[in-house]
Protein backbone atom coordinates (compact mmCIF):
# COMPACT_ATOMS: atom_id res chain seq x y z
CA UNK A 1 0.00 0.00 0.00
CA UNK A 2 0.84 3.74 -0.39
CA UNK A 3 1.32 3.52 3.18
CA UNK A 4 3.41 0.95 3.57
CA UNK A 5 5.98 2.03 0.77
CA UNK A 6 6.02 5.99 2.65
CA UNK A 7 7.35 3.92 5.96
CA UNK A 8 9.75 2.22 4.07
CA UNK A 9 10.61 4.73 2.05
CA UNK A 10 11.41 6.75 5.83
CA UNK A 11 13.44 3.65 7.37
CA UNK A 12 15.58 3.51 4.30
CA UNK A 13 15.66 7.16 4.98
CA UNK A 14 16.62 6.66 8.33
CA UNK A 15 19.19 4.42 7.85
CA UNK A 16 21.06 6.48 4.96
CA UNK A 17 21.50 9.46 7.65
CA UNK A 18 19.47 11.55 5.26
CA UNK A 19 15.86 13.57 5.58
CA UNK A 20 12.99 11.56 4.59
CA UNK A 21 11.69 14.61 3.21
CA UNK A 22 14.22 16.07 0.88
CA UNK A 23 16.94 13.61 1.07
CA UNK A 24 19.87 15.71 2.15
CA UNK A 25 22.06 14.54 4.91
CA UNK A 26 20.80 14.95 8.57
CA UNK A 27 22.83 17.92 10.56
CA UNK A 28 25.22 16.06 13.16
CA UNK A 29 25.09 19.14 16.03
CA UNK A 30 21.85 20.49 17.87
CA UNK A 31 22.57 24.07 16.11
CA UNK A 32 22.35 22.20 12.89
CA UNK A 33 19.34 19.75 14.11
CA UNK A 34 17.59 23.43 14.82
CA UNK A 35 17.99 25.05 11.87
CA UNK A 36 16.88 21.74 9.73
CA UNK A 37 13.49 22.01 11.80
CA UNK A 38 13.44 25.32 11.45
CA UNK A 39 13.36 24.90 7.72
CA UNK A 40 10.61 22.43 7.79
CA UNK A 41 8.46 24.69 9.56
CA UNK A 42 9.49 27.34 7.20
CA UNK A 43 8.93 25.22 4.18
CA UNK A 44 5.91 23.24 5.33
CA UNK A 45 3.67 25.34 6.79
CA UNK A 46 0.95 22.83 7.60
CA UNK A 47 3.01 19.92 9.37
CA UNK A 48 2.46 19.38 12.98
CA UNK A 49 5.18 16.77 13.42
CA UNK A 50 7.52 20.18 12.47
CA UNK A 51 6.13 22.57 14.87
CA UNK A 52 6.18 20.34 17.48
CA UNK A 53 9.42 19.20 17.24
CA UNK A 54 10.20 23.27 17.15
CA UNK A 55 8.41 23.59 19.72
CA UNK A 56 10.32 21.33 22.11
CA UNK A 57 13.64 22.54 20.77
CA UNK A 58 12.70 26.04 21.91
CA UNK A 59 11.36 24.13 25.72
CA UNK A 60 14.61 22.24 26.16
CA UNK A 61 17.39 24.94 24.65
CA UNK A 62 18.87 22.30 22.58
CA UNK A 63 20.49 24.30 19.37
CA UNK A 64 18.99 27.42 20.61
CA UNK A 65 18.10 29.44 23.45
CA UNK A 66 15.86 28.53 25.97
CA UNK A 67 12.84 29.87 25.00
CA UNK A 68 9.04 28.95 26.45
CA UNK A 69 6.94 31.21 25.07
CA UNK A 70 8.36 30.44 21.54
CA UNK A 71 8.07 26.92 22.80
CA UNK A 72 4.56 27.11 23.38
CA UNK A 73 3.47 29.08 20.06
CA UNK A 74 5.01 26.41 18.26
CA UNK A 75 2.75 23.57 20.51
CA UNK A 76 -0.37 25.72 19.59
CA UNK A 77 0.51 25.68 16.23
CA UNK A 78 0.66 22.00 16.02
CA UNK A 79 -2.12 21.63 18.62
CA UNK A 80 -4.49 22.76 16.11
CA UNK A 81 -3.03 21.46 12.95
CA UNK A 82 -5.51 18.26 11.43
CA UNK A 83 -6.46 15.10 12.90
CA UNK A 84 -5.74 15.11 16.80
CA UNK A 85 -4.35 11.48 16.04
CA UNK A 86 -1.80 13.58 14.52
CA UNK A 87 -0.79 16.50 17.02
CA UNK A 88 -2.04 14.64 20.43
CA UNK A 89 1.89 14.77 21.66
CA UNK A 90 1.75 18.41 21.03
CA UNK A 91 -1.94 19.01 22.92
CA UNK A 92 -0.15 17.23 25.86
CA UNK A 93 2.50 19.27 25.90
CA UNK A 94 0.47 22.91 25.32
CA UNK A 95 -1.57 21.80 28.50
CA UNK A 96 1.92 21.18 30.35
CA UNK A 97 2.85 25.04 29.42
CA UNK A 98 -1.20 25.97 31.10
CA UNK A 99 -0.18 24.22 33.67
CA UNK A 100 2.82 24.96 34.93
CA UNK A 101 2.69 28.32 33.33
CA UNK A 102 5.72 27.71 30.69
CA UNK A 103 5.23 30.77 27.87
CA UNK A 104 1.91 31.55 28.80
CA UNK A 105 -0.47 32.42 32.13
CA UNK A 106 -1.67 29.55 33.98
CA UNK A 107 -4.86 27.97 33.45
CA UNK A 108 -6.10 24.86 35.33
CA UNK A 109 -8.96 25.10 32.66
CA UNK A 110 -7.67 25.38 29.62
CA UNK A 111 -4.54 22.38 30.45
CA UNK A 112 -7.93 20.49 31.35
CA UNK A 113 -9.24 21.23 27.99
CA UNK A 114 -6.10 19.88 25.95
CA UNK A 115 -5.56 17.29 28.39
CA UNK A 116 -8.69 15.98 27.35
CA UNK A 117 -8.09 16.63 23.35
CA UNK A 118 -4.68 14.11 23.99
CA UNK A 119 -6.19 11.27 26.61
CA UNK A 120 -9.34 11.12 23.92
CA UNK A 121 -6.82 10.45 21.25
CA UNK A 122 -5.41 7.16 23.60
CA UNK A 123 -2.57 9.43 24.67
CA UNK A 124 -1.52 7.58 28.23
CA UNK A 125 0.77 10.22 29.61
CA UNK A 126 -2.37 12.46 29.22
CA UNK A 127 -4.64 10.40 31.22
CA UNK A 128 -1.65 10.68 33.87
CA UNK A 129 -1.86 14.42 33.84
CA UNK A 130 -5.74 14.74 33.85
CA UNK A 131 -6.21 12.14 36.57
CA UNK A 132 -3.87 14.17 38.62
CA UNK A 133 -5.59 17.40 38.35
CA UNK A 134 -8.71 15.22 38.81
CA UNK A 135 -7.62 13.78 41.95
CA UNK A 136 -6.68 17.54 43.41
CA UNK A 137 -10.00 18.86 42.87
CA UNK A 138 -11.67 16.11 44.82
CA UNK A 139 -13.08 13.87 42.15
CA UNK A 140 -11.37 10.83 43.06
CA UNK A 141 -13.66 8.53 40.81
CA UNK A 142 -12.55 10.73 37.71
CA UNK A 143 -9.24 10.15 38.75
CA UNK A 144 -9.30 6.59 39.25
CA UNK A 145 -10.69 5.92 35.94
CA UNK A 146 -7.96 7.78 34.01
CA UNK A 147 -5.38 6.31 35.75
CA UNK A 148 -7.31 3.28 35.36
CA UNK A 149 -6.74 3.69 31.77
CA UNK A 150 -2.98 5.09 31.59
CA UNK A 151 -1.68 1.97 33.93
CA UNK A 152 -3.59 -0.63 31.11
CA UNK A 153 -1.60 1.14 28.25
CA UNK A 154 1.33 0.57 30.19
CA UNK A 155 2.05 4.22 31.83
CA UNK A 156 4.47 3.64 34.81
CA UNK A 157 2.78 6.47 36.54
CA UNK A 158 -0.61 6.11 35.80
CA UNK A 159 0.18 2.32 37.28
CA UNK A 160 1.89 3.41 40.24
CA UNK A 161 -1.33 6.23 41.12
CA UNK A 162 -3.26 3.27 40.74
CA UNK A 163 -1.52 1.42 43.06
CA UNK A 164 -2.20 4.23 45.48
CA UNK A 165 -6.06 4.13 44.48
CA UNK A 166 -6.43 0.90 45.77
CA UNK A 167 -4.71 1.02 48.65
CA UNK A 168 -6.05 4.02 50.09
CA UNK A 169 -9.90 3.12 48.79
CA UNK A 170 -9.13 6.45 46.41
CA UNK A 171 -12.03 6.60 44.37
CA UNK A 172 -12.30 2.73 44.71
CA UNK A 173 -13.04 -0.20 46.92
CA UNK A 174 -9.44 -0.67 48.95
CA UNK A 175 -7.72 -3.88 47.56
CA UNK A 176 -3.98 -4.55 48.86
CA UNK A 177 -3.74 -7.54 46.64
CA UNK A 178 -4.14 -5.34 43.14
CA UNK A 179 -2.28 -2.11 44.93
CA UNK A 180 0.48 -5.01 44.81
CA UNK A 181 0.05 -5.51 41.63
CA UNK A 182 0.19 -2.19 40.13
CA UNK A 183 2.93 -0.93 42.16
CA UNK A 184 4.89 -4.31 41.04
CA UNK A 185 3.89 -3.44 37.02
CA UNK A 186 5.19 -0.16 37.90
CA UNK A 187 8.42 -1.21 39.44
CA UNK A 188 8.94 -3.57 36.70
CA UNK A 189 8.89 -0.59 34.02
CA UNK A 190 11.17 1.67 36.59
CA UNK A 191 9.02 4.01 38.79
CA UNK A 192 10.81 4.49 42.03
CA UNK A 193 8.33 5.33 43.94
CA UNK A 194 6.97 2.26 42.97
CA UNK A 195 9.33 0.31 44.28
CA UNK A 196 9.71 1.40 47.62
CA UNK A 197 6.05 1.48 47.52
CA UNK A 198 6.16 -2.33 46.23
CA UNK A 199 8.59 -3.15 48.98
CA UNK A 200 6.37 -1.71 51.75
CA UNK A 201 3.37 -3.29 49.76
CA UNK A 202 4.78 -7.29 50.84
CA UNK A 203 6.08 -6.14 53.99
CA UNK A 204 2.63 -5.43 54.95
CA UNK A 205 0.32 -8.21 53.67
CA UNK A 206 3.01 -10.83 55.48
CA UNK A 207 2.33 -8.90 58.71
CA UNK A 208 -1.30 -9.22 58.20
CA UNK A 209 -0.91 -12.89 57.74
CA UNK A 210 0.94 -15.68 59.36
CA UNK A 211 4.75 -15.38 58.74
CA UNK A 212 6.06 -17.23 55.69
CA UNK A 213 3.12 -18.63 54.74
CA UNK A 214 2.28 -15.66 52.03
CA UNK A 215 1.95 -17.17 48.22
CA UNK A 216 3.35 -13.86 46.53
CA UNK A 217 7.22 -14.16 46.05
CA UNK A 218 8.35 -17.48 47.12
CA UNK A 219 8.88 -18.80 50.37
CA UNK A 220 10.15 -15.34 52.24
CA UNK A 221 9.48 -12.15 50.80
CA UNK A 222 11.80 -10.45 52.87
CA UNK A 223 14.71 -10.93 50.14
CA UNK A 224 12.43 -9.68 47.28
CA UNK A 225 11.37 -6.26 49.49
CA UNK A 226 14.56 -5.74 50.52
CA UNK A 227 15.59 -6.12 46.40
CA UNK A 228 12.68 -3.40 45.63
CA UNK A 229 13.69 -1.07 48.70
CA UNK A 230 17.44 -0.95 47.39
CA UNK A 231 16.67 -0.41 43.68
C-alpha cells in the first residue's frame, strides 16, 4: 500500500542518515538539528510533526536558546493542525505550558481542555496528567478511571497512582492484593516510587498474615522487598 511504501521509504531514509523529506544529509550538532526544523516549519507550513518538534527545541534549549513562550506558540501551532491522532503529543504538551505556566499564564482550565483533546486520542501520559488534576479537585472517581486507563496502556505512573487508588480506597473499593500488583507493574517498568512502595506493599500483607506462609514471592518475601527497597 501507499502507506506501507512511505514507511519504508522513511526507514531507508533513516538508515542512509538523510531527511525523509528532501533527502539531504541529517545535521550532526543540535545548532544544525535546529535550523533543519526550522526549515521544515518554514517550508511546510501545515506539518504538525515540524512545529512540534520546534516547539520542544525552543522548551529544552537544545540548538537554541531557551525559549518557552516560543516553545509554546510552536505547541499551539501543532495543537491545532488536522487530525488530533496527529498532534495529540503536542496538545499534551500545550496543556503542560497551562499548567505549569511555561510561555503563557496559567490555566487549570484550559490544560484540562487539551488534556482531554490528547487522553481522547489514547494518549496515556495524558490520562496521567488529567487524573492528577482530577484527583486535586476532589473527584477521586474521575481520577481513578484515568489512571485506570494510563496503567492498562502501560504508563508507569498512571500504574503506580493506581496502586495508590487501591490502597487508600481512592475513588475505589481498597484492595492490597491489586495495589500489589500495580505498584509491582510499575516497578517492573522503573518508577521508584513504585518500588519502595512495592517493597512496603509485601512487607505489609506478610504482617497481616501468618509469617512465611504468604503465596506472593516465594517462600520469604523479605529478600524480594529488601531487592525493591534498594533499587
Amino acid at each position: 500500500t501507499d502507506l506501507e511504501d512511505l514507511e519504508e521509504d522513511f526507514k531507508r531514509a533513516i538508515v542512509a542518515l538523510k531527511c525523509p523529506l528532501c533527502r539531504s544529509e541529517l545535521p550532526l550538532t543540535e545548532e544544525d538539528r535546529f535550523r533543519c526544523v526550522e526549515n521544515n516549519v518554514q517550508n511546510h507550513e501545515d506539518w504538525a510533526w515540524a512545529h512540534y518538534k520546534l516547539g520542544c527545541y525552543h522548551d529544552q534549549g537544545i540548538g537554541c536558546l531557551l525559549d518557552p513562550k516560543q516553545a509554546f506558540i510552536y505547541f499551539e501551532k501543532a495543537a491545532n493542525m488536522g487530525d488530533i491522532s496527529e498532534t495529540l503529543v503536542a496538545s499534551h504538551e500545550l496543556g503542560n505550558c497551562y499548567i505549569q505556566g511555561k510561555g503563557v499564564d496559567k490555566s487549570q482550565a484550559k490544560a484540562i481542555h487539551w488534556y482531554k483533546q490528547s487522553a481522547n486520542a489514547g494518549f496515556a501520559l495524558s490520562h496521567f496528567s488529567l487524573g492528577q488534576i482530577y484527583h486535586s479537585q476532589g473527584k477521586f472517581t474521575d481520577a481513578f478511571r484515568l489512571f485506570e486507563l494510563g496503567a492498562n496502556q502501560g504508563q508507569n505512573e498512571s500504574q503506580c497512582s493506581l496502586a495508590y487508588c487501591y490502597e487508600h480506597g481512592v475513588g475505589v473499593q481498597p484492595s492490597l492484593q491489586k495495589s500489589i500488583f500495580w505498584n509491582k507493574q510499575a516497578a517492573n517498568n522503573g518508577n521508584q516510587l513504585a518500588m519502595a512502595n512495592y517493597a512496603a506493599n509485601i512487607l505489609q500483607i506478610t504482617a497481616m498474615q501468618n509469617a512465611g506462609k504468604v503465596d506472593l514471592v516465594g517462600k520469604s518475601v523479605i529478600p524480594e522487598a529488601l531487592y525493591w527497597a534498594r533499587k
